[in-house]
N, C-alpha and C. Protein backbone atom coordinates (compact mmCIF):
# COMPACT_ATOMS: atom_id res chain seq x y z
N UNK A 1 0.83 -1.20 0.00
CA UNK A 1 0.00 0.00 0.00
C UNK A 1 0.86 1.26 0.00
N UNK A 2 2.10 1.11 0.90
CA UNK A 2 2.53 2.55 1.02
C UNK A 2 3.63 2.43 -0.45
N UNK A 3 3.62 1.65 -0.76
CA UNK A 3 5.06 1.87 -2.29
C UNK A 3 3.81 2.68 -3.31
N UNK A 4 2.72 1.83 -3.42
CA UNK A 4 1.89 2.44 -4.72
C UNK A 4 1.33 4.00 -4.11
N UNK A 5 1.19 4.69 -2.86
CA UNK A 5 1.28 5.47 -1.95
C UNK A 5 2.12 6.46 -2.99
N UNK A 6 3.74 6.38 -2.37
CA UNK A 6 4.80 6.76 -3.06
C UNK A 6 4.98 7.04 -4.75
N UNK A 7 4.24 5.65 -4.88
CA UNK A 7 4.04 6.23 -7.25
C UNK A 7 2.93 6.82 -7.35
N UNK A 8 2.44 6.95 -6.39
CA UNK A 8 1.65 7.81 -6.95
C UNK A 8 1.66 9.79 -6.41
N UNK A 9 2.97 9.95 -5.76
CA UNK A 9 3.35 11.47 -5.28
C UNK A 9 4.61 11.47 -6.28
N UNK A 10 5.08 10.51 -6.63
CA UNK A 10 6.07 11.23 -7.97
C UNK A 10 5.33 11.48 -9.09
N UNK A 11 4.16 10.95 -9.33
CA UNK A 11 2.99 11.21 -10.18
C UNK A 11 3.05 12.61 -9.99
N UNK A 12 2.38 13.27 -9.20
CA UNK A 12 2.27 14.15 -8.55
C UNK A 12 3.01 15.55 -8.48
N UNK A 13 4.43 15.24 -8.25
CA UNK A 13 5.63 15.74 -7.73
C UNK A 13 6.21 16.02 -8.96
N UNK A 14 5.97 14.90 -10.44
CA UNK A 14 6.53 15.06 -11.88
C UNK A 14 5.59 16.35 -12.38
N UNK A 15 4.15 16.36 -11.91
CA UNK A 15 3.36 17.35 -12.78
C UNK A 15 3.78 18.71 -12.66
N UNK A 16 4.69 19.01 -13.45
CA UNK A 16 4.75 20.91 -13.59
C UNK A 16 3.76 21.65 -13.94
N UNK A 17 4.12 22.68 -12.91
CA UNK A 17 2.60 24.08 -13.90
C UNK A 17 2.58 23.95 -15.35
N UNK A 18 3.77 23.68 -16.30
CA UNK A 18 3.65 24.09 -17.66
C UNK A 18 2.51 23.07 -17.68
N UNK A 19 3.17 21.62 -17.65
CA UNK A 19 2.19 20.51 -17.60
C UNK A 19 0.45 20.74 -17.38
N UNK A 20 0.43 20.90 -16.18
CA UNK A 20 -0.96 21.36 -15.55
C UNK A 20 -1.37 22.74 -16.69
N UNK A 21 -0.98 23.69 -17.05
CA UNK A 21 -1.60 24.55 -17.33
C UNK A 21 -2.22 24.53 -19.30
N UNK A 22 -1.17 22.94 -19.53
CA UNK A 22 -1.17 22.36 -20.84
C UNK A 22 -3.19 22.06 -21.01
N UNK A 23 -3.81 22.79 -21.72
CA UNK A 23 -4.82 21.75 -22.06
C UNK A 23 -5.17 20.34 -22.90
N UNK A 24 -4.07 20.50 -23.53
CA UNK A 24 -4.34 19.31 -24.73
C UNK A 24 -4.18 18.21 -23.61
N UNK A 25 -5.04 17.48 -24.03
CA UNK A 25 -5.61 16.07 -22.92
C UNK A 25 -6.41 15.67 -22.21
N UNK A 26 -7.16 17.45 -22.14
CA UNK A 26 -8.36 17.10 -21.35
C UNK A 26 -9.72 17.56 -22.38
N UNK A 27 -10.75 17.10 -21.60
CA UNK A 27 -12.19 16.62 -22.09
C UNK A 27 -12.27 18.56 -21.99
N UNK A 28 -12.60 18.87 -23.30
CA UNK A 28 -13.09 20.25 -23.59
C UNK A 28 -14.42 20.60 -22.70
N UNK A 29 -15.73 19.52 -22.85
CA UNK A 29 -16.91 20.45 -22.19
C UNK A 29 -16.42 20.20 -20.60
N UNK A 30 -15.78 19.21 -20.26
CA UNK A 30 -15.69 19.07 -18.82
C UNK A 30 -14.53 20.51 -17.96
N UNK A 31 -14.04 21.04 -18.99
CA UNK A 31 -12.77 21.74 -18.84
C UNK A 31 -13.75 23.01 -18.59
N UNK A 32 -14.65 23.31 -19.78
CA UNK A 32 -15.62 24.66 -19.31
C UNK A 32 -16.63 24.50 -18.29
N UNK A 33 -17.14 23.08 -18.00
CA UNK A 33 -18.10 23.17 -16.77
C UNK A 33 -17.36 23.32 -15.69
N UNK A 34 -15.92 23.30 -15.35
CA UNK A 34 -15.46 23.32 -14.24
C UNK A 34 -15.27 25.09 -14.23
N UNK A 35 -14.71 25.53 -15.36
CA UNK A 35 -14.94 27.25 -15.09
C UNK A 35 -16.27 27.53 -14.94
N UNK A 36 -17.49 27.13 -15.69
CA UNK A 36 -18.63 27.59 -15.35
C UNK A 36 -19.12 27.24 -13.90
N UNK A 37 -18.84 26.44 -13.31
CA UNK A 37 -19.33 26.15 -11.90
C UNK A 37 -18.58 26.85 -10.91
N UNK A 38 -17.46 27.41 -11.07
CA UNK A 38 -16.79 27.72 -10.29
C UNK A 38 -17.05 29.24 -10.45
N UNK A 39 -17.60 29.62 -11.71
CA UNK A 39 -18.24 31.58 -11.57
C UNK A 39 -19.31 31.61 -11.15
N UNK A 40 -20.17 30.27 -10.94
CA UNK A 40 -21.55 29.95 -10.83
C UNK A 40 -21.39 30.19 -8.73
N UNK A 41 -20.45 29.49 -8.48
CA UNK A 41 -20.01 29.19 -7.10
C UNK A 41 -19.66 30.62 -6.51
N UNK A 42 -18.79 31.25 -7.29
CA UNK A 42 -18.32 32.73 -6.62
C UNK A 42 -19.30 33.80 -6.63
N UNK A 43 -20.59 33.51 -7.68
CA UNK A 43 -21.89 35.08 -8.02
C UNK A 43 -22.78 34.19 -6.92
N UNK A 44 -22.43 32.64 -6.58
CA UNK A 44 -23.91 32.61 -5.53
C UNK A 44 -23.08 32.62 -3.97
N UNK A 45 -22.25 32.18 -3.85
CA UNK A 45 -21.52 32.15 -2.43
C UNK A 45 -21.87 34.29 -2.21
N UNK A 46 -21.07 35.26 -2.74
CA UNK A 46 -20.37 36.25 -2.88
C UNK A 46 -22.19 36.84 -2.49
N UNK A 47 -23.32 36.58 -2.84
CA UNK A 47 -24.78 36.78 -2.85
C UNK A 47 -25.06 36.41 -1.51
N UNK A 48 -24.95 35.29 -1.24
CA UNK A 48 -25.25 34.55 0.37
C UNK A 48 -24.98 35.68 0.94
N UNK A 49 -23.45 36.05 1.09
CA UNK A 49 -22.58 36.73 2.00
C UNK A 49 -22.98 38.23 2.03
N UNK A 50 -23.29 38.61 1.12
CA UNK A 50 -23.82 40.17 0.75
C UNK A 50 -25.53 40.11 1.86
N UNK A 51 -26.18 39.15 1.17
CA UNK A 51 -27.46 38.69 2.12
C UNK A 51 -27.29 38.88 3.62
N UNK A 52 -26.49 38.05 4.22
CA UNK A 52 -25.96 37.81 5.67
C UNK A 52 -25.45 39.57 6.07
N UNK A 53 -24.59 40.09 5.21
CA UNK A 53 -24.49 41.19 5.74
C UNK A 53 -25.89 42.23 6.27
N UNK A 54 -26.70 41.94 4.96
CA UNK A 54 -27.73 42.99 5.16
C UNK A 54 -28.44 42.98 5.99
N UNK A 55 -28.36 41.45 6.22
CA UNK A 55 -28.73 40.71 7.49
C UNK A 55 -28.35 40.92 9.05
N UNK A 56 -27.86 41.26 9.12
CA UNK A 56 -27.01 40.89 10.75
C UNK A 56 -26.20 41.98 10.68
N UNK A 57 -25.37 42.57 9.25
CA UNK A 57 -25.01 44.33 9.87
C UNK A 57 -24.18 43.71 10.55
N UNK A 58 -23.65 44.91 11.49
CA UNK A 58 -22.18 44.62 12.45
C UNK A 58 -21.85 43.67 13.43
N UNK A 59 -23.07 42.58 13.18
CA UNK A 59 -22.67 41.44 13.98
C UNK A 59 -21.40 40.92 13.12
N UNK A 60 -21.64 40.82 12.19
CA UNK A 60 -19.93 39.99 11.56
C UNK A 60 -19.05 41.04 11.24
N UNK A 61 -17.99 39.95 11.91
CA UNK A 61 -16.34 40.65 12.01
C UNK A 61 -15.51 40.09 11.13
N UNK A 62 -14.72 40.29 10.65
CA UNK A 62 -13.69 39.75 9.58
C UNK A 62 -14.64 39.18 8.69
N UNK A 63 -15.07 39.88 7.78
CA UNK A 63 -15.89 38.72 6.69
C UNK A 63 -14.68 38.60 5.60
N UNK A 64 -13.88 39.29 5.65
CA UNK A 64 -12.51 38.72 4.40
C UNK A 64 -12.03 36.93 4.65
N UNK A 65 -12.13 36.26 5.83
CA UNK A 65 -11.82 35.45 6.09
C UNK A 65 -12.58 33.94 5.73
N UNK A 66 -14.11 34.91 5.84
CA UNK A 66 -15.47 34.01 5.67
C UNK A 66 -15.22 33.21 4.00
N UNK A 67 -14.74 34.57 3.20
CA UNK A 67 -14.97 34.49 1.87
C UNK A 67 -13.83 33.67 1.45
N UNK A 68 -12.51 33.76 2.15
CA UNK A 68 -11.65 32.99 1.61
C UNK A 68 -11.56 31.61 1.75
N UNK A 69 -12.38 31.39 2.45
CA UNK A 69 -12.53 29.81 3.08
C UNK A 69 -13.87 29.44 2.07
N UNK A 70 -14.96 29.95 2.35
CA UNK A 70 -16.14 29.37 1.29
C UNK A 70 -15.66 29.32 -0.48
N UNK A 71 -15.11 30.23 -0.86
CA UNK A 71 -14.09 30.26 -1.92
C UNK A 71 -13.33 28.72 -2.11
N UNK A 72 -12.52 29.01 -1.18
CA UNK A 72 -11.77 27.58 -1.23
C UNK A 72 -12.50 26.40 -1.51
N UNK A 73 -13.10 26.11 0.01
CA UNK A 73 -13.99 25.09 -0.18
C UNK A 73 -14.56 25.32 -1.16
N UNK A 74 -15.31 26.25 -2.32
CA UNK A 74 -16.35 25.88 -3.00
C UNK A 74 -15.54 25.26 -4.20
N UNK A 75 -14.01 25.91 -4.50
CA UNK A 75 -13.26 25.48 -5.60
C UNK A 75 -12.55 24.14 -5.10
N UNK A 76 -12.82 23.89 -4.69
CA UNK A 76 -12.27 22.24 -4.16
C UNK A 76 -13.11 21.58 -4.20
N UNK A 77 -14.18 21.56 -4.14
CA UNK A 77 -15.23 20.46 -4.40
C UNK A 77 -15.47 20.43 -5.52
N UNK A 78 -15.34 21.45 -6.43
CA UNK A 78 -15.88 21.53 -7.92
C UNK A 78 -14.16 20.53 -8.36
N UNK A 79 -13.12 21.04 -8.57
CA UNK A 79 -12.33 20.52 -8.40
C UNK A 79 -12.43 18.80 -8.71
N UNK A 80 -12.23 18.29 -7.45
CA UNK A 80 -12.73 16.96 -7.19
C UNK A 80 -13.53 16.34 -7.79
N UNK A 81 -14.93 16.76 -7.85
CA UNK A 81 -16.21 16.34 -8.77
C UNK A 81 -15.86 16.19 -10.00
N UNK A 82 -15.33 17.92 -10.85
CA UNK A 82 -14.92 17.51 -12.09
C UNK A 82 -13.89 16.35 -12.95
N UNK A 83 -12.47 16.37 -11.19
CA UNK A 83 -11.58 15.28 -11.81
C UNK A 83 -12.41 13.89 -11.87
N UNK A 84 -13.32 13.73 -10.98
CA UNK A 84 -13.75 12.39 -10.57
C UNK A 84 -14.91 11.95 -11.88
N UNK A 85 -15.27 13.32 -12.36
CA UNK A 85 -16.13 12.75 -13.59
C UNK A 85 -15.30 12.55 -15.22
N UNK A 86 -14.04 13.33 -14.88
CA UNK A 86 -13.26 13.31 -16.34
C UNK A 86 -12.68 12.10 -16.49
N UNK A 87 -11.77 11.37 -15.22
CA UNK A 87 -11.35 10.31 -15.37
C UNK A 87 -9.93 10.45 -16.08
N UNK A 88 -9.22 10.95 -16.36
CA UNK A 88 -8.43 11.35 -17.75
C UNK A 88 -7.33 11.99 -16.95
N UNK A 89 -7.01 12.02 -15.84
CA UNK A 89 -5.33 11.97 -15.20
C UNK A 89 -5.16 13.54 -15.54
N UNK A 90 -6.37 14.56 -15.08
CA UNK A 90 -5.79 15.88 -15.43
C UNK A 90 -6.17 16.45 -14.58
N UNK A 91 -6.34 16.15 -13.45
CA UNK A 91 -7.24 16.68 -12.84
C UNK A 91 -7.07 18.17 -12.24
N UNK A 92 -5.51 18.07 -11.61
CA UNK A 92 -4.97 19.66 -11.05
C UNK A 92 -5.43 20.49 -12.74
N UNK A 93 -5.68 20.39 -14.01
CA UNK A 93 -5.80 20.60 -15.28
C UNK A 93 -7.07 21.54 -15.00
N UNK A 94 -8.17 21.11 -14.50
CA UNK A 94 -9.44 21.50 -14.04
C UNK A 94 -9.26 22.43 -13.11
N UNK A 95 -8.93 22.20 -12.26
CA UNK A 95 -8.68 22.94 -10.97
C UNK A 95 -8.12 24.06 -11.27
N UNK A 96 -7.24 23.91 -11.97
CA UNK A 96 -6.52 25.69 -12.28
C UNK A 96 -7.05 26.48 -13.31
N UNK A 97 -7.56 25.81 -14.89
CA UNK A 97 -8.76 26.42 -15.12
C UNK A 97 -10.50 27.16 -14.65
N UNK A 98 -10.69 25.63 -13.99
CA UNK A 98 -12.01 26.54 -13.11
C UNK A 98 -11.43 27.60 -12.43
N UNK A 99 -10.24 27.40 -11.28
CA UNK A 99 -9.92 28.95 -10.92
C UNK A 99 -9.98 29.80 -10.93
N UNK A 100 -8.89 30.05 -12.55
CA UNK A 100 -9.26 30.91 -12.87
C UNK A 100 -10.22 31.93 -13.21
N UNK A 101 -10.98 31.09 -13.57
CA UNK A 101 -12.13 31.61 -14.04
C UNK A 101 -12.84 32.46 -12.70
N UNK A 102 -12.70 31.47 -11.85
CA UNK A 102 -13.33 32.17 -10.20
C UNK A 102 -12.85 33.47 -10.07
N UNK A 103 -11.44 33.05 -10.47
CA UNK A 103 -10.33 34.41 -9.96
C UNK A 103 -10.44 35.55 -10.74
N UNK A 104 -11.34 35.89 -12.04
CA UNK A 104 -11.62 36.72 -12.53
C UNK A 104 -12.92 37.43 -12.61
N UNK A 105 -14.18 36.36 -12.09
CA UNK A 105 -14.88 36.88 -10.98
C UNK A 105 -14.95 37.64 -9.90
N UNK A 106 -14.42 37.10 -8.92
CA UNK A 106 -13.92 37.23 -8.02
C UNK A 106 -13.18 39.19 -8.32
N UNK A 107 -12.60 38.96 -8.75
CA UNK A 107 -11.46 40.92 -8.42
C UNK A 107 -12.89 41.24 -9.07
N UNK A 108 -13.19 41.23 -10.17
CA UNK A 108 -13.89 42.19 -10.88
C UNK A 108 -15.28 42.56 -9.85
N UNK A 109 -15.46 41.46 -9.09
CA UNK A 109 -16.57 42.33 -8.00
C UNK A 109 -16.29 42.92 -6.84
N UNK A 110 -14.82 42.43 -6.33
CA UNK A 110 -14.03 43.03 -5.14
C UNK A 110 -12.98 44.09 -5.67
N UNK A 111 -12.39 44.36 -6.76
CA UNK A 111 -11.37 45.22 -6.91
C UNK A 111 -11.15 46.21 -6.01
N UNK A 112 -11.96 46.83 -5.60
CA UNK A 112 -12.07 48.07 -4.76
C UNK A 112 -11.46 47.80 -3.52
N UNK A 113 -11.43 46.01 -2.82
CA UNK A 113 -10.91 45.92 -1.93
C UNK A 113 -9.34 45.76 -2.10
N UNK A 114 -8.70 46.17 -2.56
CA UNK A 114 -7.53 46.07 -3.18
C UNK A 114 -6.52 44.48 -2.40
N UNK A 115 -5.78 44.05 -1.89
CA UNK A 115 -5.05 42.72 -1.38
C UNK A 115 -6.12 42.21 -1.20
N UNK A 116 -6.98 42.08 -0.43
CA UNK A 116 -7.92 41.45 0.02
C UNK A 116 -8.83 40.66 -1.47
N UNK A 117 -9.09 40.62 -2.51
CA UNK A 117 -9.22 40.58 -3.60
C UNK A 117 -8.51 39.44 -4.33
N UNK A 118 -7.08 40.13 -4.47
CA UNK A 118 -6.15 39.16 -4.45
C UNK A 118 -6.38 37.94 -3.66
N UNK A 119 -6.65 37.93 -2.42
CA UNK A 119 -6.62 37.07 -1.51
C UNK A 119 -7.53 36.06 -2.00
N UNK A 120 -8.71 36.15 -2.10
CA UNK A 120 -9.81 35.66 -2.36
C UNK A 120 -10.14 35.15 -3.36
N UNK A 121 -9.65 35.72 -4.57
CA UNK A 121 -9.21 35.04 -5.84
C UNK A 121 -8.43 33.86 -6.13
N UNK A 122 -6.91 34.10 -5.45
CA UNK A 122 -5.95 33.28 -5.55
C UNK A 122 -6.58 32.01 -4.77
N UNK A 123 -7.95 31.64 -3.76
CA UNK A 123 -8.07 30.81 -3.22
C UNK A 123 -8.84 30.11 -4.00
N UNK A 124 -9.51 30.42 -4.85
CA UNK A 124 -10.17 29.60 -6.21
C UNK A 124 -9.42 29.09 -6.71
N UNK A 125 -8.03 29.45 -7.44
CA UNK A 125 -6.81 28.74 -8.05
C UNK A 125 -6.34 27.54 -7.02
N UNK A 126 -6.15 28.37 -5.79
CA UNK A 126 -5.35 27.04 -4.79
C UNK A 126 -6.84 25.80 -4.49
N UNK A 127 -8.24 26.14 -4.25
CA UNK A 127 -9.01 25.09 -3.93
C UNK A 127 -9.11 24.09 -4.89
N UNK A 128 -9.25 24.95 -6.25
CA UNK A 128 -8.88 23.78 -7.49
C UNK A 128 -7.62 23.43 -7.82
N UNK A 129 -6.61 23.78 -7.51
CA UNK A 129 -5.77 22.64 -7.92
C UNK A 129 -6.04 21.75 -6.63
N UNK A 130 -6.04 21.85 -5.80
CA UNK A 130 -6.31 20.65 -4.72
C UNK A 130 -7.12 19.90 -4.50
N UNK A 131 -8.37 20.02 -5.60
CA UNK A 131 -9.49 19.43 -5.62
C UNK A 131 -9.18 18.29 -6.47
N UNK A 132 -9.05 19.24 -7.44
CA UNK A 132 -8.13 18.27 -8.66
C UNK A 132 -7.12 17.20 -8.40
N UNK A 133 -5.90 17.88 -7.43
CA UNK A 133 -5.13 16.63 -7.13
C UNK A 133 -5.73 15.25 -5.71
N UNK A 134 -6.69 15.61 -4.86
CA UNK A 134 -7.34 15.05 -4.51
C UNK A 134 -8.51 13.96 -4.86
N UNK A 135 -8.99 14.77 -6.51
CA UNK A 135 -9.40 13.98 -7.14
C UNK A 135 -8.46 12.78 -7.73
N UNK A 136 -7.49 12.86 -8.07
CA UNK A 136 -6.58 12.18 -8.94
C UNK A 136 -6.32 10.91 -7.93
N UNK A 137 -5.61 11.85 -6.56
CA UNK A 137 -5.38 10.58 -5.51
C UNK A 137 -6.72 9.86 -5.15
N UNK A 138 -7.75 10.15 -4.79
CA UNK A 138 -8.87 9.13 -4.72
C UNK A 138 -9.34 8.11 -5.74
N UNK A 139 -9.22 8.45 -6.99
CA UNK A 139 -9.74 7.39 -7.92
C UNK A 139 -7.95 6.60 -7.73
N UNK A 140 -7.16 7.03 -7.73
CA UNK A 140 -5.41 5.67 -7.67
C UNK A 140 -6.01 5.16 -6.62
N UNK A 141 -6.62 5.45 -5.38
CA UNK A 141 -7.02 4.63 -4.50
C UNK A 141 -8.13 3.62 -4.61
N UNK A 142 -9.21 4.08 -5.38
CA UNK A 142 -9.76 3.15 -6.55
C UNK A 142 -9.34 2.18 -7.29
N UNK A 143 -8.47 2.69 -8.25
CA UNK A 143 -8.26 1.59 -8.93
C UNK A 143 -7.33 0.76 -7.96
N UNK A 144 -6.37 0.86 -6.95
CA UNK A 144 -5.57 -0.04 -6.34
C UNK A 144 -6.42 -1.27 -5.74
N UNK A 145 -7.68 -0.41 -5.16
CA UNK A 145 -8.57 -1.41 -4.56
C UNK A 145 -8.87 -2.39 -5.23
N UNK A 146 -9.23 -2.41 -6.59
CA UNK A 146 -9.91 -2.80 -7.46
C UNK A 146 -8.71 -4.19 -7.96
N UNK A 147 -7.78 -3.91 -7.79
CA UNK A 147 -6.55 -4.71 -8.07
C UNK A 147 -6.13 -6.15 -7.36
């Protein structure tokens, strides 16, 4: 268990950004549903949170923190889902595309908050690639089982 463990983090460890940021190899509509879910994720999360404010007013403190975490999490599950439905060994591939896509969401409705923006963006990029590579390691754990 722990050697196929190990081949599968040089797997991992071999994938460069050029690599990852390569599209040729992956499933085209699966490549845009992962950006579309992930702008879909940032206009309804970014809505909740606007809601809650109007809501409750100065009961919440640090909401920069709220957003970078629901962000995350929301690009990590999309992430995951998408690698787990492509099948096709690309998965960090997804993850940094949907990101992006978040991540250009994302400033264009916060710009004004200047770092903070940044912040919140860049966590769409980091939830999907980790969704993605999470996806990748769960199905090797799949197929090992299966073995």
């Amino acid at each position: 268990m722990e050697a196929n463990l190990f081949r599968f983090y040089g797997k991992i460890q071999d994938m460069k950004i050029t690599k990852m940021l390569d599209p040729r190899g992956t499933k085209i509509a699966y490549l845009i549903l992962a950006m579309v879910l992930n702008v879909a994720w940032a206009l309804v999360f970014f809505s909740l949170m606007d809601s809650m404010l109007l809501r409750y007013g100065e009961a919440l403190q640090d909401i920069g923190t709220s957003l970078m975490l629901g962000i995350f999490l929301g690009a990590l599950s999309i992430g995951f889902l998408i690698t787990t439905l492509a099948k096709d060994h690309r998965g960090p591939t997804y993850g940094i595309y949907g990101g992006i896509a978040g991540l250009v969401v994302i400033v264009l409705m916060t710009w004004q908050s200047g770092l903070l923006s940044a912040l919140i963006g860049f966590m769409a990029i980091f939830g999907g690639i980790n969704g993605g590579t999470l996806g990748e390691m769960f199905q090797q754990i799949q197929r090992n089982k299966k073995k």
